[in-house]
ModelCIF file with pLDDT and N, C-alpha, C, O atoms, coordinates in Angstrom:
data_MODEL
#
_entry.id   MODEL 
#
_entity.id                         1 
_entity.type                       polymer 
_entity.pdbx_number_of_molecules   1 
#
_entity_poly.entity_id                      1 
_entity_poly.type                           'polypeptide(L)' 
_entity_poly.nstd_linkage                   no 
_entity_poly.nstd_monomer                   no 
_entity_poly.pdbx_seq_one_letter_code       
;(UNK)(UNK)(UNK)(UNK)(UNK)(UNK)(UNK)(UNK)(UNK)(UNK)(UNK)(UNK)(UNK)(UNK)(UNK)(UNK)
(UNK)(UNK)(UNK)(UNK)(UNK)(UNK)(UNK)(UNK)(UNK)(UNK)(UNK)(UNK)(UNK)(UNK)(UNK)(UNK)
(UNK)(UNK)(UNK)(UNK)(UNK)(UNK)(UNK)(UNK)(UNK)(UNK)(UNK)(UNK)(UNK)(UNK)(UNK)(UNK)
;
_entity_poly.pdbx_seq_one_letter_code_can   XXXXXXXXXXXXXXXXXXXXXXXXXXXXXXXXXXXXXXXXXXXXXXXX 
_entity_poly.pdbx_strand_id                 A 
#
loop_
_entity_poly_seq.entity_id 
_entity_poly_seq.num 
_entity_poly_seq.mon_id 
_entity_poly_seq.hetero 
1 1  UNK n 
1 2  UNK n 
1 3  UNK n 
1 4  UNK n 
1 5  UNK n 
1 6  UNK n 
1 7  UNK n 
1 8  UNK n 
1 9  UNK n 
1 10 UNK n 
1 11 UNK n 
1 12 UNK n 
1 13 UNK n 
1 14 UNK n 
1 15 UNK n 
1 16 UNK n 
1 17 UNK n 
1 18 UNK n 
1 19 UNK n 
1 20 UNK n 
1 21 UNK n 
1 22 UNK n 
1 23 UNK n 
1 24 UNK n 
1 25 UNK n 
1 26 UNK n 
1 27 UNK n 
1 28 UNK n 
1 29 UNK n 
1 30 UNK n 
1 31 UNK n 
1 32 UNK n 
1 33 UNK n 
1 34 UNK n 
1 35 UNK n 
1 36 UNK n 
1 37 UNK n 
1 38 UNK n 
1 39 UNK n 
1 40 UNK n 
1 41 UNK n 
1 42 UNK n 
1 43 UNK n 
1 44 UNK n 
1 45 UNK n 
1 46 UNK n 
1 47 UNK n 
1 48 UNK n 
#
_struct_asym.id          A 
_struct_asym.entity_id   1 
#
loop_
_ma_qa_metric.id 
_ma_qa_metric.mode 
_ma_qa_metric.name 
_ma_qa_metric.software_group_id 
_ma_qa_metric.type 
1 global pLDDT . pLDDT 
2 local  pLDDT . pLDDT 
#
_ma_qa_metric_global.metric_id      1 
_ma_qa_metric_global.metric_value   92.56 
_ma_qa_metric_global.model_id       1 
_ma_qa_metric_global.ordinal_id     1 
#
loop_
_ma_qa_metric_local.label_asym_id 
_ma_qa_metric_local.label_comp_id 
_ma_qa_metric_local.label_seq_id 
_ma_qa_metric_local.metric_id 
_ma_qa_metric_local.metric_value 
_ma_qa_metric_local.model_id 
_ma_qa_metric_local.ordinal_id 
A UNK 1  2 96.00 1 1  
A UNK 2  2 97.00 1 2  
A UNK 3  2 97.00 1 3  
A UNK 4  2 97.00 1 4  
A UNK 5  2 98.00 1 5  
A UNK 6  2 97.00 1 6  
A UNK 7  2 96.00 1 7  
A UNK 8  2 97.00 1 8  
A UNK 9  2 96.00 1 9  
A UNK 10 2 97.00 1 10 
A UNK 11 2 96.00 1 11 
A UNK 12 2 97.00 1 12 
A UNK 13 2 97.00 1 13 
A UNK 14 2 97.00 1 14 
A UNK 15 2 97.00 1 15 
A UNK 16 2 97.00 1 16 
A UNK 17 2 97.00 1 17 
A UNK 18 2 96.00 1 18 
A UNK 19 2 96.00 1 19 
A UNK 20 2 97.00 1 20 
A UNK 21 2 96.00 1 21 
A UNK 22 2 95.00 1 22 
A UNK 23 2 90.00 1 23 
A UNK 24 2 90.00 1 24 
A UNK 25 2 96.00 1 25 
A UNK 26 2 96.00 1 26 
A UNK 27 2 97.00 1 27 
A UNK 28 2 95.00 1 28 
A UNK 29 2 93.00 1 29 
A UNK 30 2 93.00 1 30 
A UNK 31 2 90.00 1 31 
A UNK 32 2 82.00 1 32 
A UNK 33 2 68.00 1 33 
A UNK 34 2 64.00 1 34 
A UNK 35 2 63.00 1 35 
A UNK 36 2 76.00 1 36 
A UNK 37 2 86.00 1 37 
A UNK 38 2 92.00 1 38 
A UNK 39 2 93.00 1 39 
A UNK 40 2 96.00 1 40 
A UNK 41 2 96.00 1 41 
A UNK 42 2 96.00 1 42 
A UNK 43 2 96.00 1 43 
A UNK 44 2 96.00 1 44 
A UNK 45 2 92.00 1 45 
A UNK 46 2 93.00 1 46 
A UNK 47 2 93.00 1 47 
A UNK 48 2 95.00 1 48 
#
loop_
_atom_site.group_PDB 
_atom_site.id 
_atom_site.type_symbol 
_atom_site.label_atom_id 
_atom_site.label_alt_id 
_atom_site.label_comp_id 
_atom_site.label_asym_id 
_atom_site.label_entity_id 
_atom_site.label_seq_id 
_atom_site.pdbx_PDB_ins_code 
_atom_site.Cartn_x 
_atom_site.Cartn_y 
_atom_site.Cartn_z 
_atom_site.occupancy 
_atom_site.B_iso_or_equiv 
_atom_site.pdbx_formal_charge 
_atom_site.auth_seq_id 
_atom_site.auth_comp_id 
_atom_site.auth_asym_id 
_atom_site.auth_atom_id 
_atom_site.pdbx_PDB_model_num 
ATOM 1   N N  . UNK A 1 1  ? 15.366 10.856 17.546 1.00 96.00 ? 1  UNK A N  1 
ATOM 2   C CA . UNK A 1 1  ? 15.095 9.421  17.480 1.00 96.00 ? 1  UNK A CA 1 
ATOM 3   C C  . UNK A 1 1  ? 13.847 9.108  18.292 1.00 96.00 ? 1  UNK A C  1 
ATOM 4   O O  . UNK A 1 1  ? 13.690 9.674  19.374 1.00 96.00 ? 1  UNK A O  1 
ATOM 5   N N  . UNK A 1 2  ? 12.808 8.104  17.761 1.00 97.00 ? 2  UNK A N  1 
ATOM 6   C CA . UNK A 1 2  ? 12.322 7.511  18.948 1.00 97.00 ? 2  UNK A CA 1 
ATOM 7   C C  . UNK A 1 2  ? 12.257 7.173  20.186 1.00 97.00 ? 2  UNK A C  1 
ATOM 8   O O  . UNK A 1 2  ? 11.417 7.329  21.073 1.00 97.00 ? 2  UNK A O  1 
ATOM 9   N N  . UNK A 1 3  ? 13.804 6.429  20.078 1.00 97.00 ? 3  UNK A N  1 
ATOM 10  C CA . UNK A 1 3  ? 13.832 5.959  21.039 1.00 97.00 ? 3  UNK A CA 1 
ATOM 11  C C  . UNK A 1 3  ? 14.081 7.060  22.224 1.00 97.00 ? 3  UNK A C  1 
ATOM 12  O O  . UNK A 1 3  ? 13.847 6.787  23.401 1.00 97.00 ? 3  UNK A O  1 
ATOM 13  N N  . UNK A 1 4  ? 14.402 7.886  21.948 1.00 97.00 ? 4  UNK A N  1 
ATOM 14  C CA . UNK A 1 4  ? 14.741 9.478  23.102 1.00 97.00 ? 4  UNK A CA 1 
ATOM 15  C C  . UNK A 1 4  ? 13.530 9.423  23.841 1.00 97.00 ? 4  UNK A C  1 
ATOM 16  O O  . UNK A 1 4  ? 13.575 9.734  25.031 1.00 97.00 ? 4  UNK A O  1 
ATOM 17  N N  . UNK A 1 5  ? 12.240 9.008  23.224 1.00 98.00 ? 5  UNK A N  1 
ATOM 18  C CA . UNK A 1 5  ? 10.993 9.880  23.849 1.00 98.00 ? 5  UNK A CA 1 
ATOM 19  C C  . UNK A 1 5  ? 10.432 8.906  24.703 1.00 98.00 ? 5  UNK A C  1 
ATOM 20  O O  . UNK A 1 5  ? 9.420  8.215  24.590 1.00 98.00 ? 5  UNK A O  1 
ATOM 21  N N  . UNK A 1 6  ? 11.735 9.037  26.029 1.00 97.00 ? 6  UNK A N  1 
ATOM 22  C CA . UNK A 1 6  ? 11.742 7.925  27.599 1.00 97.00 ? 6  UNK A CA 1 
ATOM 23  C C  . UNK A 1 6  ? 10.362 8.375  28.188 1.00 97.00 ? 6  UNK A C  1 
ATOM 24  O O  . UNK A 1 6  ? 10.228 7.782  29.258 1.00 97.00 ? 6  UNK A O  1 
ATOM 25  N N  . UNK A 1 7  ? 9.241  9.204  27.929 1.00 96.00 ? 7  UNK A N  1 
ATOM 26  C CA . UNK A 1 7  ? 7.862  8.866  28.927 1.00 96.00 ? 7  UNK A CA 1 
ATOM 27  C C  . UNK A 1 7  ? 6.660  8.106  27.716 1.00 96.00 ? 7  UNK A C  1 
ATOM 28  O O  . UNK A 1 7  ? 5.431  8.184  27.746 1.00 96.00 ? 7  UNK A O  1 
ATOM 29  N N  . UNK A 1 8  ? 7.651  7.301  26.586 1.00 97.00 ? 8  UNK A N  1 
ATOM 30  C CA . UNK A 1 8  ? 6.786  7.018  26.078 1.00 97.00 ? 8  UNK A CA 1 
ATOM 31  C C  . UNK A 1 8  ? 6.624  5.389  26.806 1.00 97.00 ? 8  UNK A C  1 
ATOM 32  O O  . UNK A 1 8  ? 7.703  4.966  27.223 1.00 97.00 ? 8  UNK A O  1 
ATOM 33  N N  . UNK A 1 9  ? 5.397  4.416  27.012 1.00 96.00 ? 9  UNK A N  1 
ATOM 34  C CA . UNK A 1 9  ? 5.793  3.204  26.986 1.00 96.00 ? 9  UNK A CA 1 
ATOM 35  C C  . UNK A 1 9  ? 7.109  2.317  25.809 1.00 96.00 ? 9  UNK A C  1 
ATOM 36  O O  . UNK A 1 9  ? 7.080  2.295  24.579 1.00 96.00 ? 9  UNK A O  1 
ATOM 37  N N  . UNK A 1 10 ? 7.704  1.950  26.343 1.00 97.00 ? 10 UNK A N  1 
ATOM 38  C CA . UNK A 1 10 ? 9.019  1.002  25.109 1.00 97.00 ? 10 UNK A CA 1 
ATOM 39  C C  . UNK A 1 10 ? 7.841  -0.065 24.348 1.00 97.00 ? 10 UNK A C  1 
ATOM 40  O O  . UNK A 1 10 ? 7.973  0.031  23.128 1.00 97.00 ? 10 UNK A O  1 
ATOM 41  N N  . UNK A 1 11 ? 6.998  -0.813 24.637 1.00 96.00 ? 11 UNK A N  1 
ATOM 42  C CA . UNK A 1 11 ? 6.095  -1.096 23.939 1.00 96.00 ? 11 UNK A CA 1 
ATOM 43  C C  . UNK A 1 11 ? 5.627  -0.357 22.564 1.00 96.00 ? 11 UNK A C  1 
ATOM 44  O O  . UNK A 1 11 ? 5.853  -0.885 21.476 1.00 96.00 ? 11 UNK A O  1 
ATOM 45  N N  . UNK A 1 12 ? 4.938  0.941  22.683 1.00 97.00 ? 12 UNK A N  1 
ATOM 46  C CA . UNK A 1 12 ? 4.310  1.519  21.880 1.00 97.00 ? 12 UNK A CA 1 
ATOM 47  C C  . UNK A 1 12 ? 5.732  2.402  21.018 1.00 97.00 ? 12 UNK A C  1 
ATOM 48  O O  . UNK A 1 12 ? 5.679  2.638  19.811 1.00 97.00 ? 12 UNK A O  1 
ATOM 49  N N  . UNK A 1 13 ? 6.936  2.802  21.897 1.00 97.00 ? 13 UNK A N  1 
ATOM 50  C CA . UNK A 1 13 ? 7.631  2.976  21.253 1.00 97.00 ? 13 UNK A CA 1 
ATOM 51  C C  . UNK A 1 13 ? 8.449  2.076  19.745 1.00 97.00 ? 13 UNK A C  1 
ATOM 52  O O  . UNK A 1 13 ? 8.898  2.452  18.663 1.00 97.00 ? 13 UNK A O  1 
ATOM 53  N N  . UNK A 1 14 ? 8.299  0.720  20.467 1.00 97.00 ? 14 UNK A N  1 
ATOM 54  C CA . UNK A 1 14 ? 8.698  0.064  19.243 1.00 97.00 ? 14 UNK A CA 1 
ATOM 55  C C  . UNK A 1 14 ? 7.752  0.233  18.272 1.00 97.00 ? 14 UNK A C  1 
ATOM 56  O O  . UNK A 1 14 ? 8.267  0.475  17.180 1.00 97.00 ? 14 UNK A O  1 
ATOM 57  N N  . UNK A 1 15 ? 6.298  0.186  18.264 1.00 97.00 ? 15 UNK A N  1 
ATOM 58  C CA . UNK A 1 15 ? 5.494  0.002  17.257 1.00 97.00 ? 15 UNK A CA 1 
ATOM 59  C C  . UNK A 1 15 ? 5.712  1.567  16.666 1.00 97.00 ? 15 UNK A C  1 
ATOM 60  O O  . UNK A 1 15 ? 5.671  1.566  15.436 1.00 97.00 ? 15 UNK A O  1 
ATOM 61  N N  . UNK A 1 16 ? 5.875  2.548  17.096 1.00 97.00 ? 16 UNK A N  1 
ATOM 62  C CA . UNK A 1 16 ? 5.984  3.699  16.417 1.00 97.00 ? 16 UNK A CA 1 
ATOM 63  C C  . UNK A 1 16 ? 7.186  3.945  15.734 1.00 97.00 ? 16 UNK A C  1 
ATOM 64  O O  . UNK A 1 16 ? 7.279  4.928  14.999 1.00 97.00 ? 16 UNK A O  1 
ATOM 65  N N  . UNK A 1 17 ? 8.651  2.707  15.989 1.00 97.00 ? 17 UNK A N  1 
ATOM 66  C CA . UNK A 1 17 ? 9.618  2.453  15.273 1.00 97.00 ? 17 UNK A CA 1 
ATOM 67  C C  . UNK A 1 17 ? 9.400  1.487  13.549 1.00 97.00 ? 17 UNK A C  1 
ATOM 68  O O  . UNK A 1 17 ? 9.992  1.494  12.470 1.00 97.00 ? 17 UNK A O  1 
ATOM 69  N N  . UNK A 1 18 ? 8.150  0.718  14.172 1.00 96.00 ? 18 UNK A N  1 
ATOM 70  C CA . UNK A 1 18 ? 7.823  -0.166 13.318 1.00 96.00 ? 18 UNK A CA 1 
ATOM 71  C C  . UNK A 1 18 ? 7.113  1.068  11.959 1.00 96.00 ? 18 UNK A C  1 
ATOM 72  O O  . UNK A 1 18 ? 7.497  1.448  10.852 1.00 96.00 ? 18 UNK A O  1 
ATOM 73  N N  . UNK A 1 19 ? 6.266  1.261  12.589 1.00 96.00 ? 19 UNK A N  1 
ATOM 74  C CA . UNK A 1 19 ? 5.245  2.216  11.252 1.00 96.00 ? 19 UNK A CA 1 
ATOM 75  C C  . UNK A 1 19 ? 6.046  3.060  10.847 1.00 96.00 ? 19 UNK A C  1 
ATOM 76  O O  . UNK A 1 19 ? 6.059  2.963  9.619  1.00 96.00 ? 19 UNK A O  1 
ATOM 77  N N  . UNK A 1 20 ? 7.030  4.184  11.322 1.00 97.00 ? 20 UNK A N  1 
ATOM 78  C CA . UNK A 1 20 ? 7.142  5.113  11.274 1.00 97.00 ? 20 UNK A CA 1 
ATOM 79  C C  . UNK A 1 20 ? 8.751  5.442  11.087 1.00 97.00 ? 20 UNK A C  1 
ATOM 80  O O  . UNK A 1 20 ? 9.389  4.399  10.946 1.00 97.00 ? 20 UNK A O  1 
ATOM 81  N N  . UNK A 1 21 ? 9.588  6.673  11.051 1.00 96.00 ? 21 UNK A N  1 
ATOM 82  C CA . UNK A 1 21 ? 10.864 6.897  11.425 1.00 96.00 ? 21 UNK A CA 1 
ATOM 83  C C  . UNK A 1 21 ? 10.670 8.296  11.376 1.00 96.00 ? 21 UNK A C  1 
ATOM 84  O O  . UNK A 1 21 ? 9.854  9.070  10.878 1.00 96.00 ? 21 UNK A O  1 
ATOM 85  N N  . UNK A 1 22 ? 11.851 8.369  12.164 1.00 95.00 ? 22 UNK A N  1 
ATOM 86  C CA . UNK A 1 22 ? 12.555 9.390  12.757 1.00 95.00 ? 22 UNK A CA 1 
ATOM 87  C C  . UNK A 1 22 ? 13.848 9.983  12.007 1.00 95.00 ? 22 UNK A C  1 
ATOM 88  O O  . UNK A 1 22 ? 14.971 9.831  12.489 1.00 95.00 ? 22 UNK A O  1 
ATOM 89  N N  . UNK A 1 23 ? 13.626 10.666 10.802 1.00 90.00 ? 23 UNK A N  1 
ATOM 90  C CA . UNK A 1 23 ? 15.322 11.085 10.612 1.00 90.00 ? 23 UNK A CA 1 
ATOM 91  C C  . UNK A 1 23 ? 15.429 12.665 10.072 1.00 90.00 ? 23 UNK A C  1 
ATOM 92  O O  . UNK A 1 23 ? 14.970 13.269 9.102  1.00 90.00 ? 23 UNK A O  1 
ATOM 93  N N  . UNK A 1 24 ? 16.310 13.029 11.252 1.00 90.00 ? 24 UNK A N  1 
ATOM 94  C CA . UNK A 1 24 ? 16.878 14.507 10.721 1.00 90.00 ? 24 UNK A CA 1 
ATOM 95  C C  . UNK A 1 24 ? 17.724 14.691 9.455  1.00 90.00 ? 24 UNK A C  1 
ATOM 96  O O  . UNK A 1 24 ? 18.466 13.817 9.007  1.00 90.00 ? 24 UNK A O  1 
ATOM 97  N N  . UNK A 1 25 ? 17.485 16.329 8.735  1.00 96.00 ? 25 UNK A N  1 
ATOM 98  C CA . UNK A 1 25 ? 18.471 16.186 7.676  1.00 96.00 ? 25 UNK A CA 1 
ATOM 99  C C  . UNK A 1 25 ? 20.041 15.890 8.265  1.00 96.00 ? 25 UNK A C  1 
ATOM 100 O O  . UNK A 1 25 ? 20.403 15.977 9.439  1.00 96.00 ? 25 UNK A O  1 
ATOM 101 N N  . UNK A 1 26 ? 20.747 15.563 7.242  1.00 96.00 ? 26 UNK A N  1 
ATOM 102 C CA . UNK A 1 26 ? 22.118 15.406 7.402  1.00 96.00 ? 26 UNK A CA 1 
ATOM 103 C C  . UNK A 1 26 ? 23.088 17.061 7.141  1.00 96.00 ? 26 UNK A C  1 
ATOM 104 O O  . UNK A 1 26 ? 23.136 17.562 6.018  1.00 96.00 ? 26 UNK A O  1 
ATOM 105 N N  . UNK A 1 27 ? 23.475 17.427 7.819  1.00 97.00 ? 27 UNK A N  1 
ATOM 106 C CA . UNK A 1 27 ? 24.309 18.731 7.263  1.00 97.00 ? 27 UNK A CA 1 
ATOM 107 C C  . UNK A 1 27 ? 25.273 18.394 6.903  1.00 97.00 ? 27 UNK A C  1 
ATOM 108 O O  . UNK A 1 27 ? 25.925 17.680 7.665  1.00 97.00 ? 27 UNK A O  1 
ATOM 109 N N  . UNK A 1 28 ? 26.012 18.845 5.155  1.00 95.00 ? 28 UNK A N  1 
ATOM 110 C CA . UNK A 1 28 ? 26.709 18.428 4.719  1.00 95.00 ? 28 UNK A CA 1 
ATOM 111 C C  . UNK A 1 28 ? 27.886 19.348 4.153  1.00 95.00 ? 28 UNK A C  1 
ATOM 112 O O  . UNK A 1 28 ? 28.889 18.988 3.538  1.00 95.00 ? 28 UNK A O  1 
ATOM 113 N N  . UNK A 1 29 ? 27.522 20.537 4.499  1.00 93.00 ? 29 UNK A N  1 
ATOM 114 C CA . UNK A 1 29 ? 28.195 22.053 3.741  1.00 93.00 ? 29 UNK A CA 1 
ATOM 115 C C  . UNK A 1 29 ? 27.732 23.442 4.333  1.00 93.00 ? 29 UNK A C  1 
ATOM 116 O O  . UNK A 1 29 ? 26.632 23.801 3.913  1.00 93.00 ? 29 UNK A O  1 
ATOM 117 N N  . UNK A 1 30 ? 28.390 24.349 5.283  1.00 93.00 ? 30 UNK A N  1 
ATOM 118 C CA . UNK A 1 30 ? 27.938 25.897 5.527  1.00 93.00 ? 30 UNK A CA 1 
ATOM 119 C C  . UNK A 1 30 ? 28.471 26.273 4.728  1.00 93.00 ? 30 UNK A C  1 
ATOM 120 O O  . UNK A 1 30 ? 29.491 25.818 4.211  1.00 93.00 ? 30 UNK A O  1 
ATOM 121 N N  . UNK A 1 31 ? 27.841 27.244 4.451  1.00 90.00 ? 31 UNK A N  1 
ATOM 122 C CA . UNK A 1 31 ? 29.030 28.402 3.742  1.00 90.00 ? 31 UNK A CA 1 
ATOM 123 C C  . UNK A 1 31 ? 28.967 29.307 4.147  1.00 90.00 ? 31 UNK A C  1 
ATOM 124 O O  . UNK A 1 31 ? 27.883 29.772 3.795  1.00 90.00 ? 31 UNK A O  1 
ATOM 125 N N  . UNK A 1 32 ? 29.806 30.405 5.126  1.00 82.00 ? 32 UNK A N  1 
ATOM 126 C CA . UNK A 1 32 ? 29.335 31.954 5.641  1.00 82.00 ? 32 UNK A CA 1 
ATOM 127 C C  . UNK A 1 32 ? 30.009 32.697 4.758  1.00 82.00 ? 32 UNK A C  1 
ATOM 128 O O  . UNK A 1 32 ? 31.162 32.570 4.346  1.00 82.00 ? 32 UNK A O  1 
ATOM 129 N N  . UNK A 1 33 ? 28.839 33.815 4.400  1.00 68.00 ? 33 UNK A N  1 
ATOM 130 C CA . UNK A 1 33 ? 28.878 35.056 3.830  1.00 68.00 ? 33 UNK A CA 1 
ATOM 131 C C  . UNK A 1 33 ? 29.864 36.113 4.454  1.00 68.00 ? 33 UNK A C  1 
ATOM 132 O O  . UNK A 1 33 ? 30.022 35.872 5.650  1.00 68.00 ? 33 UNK A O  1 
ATOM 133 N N  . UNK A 1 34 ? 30.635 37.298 3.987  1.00 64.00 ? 34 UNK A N  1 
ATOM 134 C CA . UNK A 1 34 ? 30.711 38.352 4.677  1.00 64.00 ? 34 UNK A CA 1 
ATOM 135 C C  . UNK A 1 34 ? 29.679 39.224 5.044  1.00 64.00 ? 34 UNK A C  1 
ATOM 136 O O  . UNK A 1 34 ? 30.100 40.181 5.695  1.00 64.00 ? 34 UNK A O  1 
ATOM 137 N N  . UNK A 1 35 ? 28.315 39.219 4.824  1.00 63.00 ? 35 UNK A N  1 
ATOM 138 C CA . UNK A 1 35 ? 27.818 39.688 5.648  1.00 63.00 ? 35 UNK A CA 1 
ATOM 139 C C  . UNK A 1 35 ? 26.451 39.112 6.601  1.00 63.00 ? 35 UNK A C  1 
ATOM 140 O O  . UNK A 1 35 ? 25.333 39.447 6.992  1.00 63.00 ? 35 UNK A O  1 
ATOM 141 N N  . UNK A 1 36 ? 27.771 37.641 6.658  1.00 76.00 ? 36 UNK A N  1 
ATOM 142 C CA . UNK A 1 36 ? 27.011 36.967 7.702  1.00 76.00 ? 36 UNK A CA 1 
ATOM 143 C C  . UNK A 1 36 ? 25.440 35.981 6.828  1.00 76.00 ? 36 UNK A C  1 
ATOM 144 O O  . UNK A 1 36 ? 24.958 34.981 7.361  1.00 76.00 ? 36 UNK A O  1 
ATOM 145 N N  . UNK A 1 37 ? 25.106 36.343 5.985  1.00 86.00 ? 37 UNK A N  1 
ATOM 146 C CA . UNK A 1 37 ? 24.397 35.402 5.064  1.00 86.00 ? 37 UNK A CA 1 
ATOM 147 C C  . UNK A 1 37 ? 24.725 33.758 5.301  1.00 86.00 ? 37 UNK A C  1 
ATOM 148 O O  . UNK A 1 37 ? 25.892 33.533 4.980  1.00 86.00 ? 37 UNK A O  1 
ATOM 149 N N  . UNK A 1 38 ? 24.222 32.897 5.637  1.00 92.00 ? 38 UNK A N  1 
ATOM 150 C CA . UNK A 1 38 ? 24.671 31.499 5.972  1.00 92.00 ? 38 UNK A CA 1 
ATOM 151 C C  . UNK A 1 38 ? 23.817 30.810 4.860  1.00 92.00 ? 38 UNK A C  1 
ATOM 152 O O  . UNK A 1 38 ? 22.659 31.202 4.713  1.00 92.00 ? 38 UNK A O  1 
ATOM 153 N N  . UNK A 1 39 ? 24.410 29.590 3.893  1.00 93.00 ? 39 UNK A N  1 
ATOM 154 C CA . UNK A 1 39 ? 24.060 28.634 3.297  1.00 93.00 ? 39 UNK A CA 1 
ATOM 155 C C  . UNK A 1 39 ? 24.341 27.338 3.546  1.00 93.00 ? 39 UNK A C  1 
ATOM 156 O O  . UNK A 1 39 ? 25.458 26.865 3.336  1.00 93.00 ? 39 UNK A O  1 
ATOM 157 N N  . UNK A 1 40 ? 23.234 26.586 4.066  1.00 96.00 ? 40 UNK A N  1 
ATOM 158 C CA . UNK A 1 40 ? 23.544 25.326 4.158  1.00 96.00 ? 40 UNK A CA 1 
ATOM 159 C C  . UNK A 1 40 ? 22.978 23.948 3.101  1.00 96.00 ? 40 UNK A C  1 
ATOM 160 O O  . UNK A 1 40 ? 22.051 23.850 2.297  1.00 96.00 ? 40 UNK A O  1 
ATOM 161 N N  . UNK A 1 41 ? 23.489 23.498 3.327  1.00 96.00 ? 41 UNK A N  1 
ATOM 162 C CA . UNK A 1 41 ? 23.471 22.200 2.046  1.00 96.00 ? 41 UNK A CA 1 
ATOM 163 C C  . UNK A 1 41 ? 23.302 21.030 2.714  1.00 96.00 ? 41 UNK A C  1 
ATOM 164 O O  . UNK A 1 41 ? 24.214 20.648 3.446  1.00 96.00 ? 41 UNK A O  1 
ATOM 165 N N  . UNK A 1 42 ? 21.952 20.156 2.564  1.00 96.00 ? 42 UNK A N  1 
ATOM 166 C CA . UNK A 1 42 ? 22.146 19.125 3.810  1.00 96.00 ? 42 UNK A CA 1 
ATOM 167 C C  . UNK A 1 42 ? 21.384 17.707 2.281  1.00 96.00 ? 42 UNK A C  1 
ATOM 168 O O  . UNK A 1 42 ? 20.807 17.696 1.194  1.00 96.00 ? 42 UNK A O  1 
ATOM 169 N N  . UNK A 1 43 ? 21.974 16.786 3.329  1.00 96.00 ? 43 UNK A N  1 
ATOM 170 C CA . UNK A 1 43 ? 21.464 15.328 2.619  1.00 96.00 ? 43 UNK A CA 1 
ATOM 171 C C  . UNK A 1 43 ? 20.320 14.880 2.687  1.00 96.00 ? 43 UNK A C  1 
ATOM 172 O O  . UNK A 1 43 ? 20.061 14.839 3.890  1.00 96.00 ? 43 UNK A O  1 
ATOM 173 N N  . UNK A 1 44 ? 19.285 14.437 1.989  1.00 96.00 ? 44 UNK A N  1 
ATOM 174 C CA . UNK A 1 44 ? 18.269 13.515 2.497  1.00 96.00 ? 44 UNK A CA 1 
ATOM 175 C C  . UNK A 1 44 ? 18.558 12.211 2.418  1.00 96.00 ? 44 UNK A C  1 
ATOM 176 O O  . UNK A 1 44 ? 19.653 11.746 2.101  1.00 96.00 ? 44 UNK A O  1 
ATOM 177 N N  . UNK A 1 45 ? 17.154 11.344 2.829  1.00 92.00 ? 45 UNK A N  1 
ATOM 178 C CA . UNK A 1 45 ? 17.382 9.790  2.958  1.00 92.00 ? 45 UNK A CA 1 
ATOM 179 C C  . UNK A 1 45 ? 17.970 9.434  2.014  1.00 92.00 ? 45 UNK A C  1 
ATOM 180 O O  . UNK A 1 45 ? 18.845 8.592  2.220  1.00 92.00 ? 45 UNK A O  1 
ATOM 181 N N  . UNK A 1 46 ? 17.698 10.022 0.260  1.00 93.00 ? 46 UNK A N  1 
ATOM 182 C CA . UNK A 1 46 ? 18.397 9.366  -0.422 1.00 93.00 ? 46 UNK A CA 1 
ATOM 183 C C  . UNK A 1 46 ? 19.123 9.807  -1.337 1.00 93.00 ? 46 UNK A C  1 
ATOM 184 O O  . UNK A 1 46 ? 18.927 9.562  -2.528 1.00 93.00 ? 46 UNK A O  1 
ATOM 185 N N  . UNK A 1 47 ? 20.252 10.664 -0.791 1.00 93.00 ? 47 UNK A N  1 
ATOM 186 C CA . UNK A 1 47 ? 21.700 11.269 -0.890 1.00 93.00 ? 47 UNK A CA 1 
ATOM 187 C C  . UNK A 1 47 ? 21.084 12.560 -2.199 1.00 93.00 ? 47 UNK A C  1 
ATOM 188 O O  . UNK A 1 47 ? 21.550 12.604 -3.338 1.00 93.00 ? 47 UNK A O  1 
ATOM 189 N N  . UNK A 1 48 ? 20.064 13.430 -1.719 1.00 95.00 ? 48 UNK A N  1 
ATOM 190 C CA . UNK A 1 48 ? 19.760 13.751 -2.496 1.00 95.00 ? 48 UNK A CA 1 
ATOM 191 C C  . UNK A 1 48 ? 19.943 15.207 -1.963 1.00 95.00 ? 48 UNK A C  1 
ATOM 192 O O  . UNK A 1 48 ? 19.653 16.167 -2.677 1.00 95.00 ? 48 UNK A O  1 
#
């Protein structure tokens, strides 16, 4: 998030809320392999 990045001024932080965002994928599904092979399946902004 933005707002995390506490040595920023909160001023400039809002405006970089304003222009901009912040969003991680969503994880929505692992699947482990037997030999340990991992698949993940994650969401974007728009459930895609």
């Amino acid at each position: 998030s933005i707002a995390a990045m506490s040595n920023l001024p909160q001023e400039f932080r809002n405006l970089l809320a304003e222009k901009f965002e912040l969003n991680a994928l969503r994880l929505k599904k692992v699947q482990g392999s037997a030999d340990t092979t991992r698949k993940f399946l994650s969401e974007l902004h728009d459930h895609q």
